[in-house]
Protein backbone atom coordinates (compact mmCIF):
# COMPACT_ATOMS: atom_id res chain seq x y z
CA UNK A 1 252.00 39.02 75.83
CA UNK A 2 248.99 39.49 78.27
CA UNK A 3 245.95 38.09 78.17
CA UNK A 4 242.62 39.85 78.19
CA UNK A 5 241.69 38.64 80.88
CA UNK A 6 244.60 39.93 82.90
CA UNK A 7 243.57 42.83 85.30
CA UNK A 8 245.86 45.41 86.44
CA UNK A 9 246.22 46.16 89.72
CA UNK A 10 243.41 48.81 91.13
CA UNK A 11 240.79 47.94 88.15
CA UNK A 12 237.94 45.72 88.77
CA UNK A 13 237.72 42.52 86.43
CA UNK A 14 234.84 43.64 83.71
CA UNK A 15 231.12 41.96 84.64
CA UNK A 16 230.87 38.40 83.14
CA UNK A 17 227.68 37.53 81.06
CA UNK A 18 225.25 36.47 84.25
CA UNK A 19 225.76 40.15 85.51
CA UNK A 20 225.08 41.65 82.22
CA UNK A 21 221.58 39.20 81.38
CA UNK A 22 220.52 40.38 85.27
CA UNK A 23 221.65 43.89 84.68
CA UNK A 24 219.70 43.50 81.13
CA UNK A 25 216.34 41.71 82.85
CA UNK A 26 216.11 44.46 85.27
CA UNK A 27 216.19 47.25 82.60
CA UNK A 28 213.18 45.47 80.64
CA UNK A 29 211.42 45.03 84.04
CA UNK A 30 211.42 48.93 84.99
CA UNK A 31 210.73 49.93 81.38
CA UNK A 32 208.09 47.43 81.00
CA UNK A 33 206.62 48.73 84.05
CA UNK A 34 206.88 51.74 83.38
CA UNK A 35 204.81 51.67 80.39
CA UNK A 36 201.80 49.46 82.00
CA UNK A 37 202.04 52.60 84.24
CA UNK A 38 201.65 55.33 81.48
CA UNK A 39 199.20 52.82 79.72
CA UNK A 40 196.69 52.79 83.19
CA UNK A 41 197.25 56.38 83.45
CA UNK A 42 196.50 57.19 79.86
CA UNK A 43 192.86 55.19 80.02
CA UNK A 44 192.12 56.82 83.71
CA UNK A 45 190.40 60.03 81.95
CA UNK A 46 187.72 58.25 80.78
CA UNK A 47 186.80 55.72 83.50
CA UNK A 48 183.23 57.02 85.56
CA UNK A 49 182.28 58.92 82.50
CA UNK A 50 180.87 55.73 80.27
CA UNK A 51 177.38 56.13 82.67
CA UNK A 52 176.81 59.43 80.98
CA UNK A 53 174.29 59.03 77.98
CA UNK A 54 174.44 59.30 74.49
CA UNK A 55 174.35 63.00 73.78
CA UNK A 56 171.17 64.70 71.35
CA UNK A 57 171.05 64.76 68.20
CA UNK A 58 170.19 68.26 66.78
CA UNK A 59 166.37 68.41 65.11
CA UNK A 60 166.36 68.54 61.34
CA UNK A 61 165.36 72.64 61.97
CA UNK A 62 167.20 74.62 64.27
CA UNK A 63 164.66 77.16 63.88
CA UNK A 64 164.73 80.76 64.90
CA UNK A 65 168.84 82.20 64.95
CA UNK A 66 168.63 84.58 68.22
CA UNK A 67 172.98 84.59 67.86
CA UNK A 68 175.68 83.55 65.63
CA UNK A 69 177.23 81.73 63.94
CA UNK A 70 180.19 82.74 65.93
CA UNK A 71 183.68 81.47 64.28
CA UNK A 72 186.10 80.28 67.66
CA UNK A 73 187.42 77.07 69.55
CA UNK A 74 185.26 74.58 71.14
CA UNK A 75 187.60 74.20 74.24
CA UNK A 76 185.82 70.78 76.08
CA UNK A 77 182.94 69.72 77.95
CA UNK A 78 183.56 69.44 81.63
CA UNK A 79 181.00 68.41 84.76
CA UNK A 80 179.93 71.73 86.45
CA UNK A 81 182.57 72.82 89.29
CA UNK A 82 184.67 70.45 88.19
CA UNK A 83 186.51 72.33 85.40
CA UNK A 84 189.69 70.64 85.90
CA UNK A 85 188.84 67.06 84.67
CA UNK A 86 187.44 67.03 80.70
CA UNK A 87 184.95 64.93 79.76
CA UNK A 88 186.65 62.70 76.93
CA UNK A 89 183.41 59.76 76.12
CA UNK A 90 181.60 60.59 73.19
CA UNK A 91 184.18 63.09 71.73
CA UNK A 92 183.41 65.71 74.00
CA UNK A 93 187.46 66.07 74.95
CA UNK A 94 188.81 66.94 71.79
CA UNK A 95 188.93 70.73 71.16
CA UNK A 96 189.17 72.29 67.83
CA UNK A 97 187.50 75.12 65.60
CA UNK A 98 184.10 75.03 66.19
CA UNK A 99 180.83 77.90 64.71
CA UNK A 100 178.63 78.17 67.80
CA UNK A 101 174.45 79.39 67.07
CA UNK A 102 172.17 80.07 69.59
CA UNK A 103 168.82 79.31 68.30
CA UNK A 104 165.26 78.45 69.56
CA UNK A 105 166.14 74.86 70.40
CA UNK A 106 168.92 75.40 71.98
CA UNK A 107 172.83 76.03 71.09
CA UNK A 108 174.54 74.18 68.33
CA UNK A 109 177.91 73.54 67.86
CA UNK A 110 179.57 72.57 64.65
CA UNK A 111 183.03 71.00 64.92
CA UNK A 112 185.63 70.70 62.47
CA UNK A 113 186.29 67.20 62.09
CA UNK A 114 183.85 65.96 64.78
CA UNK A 115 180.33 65.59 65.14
CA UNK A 116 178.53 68.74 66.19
CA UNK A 117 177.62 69.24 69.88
CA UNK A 118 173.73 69.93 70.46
CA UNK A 119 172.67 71.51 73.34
CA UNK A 120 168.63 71.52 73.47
CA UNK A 121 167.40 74.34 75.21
CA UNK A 122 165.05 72.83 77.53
CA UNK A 123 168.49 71.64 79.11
CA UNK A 124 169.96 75.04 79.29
CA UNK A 125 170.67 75.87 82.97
CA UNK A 126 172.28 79.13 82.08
CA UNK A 127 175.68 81.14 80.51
CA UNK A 128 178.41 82.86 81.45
CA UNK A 129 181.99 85.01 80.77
CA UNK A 130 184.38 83.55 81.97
CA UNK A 131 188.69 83.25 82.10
CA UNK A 132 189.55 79.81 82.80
CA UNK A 133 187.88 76.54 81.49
CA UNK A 134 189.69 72.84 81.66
CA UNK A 135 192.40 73.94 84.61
CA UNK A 136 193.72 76.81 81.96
CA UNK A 137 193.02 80.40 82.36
CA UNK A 138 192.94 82.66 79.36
CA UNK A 139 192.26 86.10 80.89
CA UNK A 140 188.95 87.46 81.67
CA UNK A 141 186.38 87.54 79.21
CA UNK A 142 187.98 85.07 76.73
CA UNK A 143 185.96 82.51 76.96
CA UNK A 144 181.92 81.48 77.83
CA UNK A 145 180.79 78.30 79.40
CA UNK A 146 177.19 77.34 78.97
CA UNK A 147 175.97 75.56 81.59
CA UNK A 148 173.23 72.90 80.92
CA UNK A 149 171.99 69.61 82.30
CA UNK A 150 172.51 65.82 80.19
CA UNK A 151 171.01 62.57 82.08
CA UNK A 152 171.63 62.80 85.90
CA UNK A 153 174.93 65.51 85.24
CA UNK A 154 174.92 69.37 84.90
CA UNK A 155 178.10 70.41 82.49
CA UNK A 156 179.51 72.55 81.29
CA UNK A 157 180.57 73.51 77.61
CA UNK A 158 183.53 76.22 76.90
CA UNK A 159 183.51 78.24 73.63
CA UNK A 160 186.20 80.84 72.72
CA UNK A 161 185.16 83.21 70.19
CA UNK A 162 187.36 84.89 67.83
CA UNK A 163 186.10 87.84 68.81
CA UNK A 164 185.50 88.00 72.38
CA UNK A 165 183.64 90.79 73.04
CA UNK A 166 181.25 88.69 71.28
CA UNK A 167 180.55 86.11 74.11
CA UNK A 168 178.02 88.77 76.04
CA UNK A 169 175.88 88.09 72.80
CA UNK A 170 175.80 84.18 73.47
CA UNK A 171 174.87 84.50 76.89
CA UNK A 172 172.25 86.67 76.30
CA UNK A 173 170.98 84.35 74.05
CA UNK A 174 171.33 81.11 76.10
């Protein structure tokens, strides 16, 4: 009979076991690698943004409602003309269903699942319609971003209504 180890003429003789451990070594490198690579990449968003300070906390009274409660999507905070890169300290990069009111003190944002965002309104810089917010466009007039200063930064904060012809109301307001 033949022996497994036999080759037939034309075949190569199958890898013996210090090719296959190499072969196996070099697989963990590159995957291990590759995931200290996502890993660095996955903490980048946040790195320069730890400076900026703890945001307000909303007075016990809001006082005076000049808009709202408006029922849409609190989309992110971003730094002004920057609207690419998300601010994601504090909680301010996770978007969700949000009610937005304009009142006397400034613009309140309650998020579902998240603390609510409070802008006060001696920080208000100023509002706008706009299409795109966070490097997506949604069309013109889906969206408002409310400009306002926090610390040493101006940002900005986009809000989608559910209605959208709504968001000339809000920036009145602001």
């Amino acid at each position: 009979g033949r022996c497994l180890t036999d080759t037939t003429p034309g075949t190569a003789p199958a890898p013996g076991w210090p090719e296959r451990v190499s072969l196996i070594l070099a697989i963990v490198l590159f995957l291990g690698v590759a995931l200290w690579t996502m890993w660095r990449f996955w903490r980048r968003p946040g790195r320069g943004q730890h400076d900026l300070p703890v945001l307000p906390t909303p007075p016990a009274d809001l006082g005076h409602a000049l808009a709202g409660p408006f029922e849409g999507r609190y989309l992110a905070t971003t730094i002004a003309d920057a609207t690419a890169e998300r601010l994601v300290v504090q909680g301010l990069g996770a978007s969700g269903a949000a009610l937005l009111a304009v009142t006397d003190a400034g613009v309140y944002l309650e998020r579902a699942g998240l603390p609510g965002l409070f802008l006060p309104a001696g920080s208000m810089r100023d509002a706008r319609v706009e299409q795109a917010a966070v490097g997506t466009t949604y069309g013109y007039g889906t969206l408002v971003l409310v400009r306002w200063s926090h610390g040493r930064r101006t940002l900005d904060t986009a809000f989608r209504a559910v209605q959208p012809r709504r968001h000339v109301e809000i920036v009145d307001a602001v």
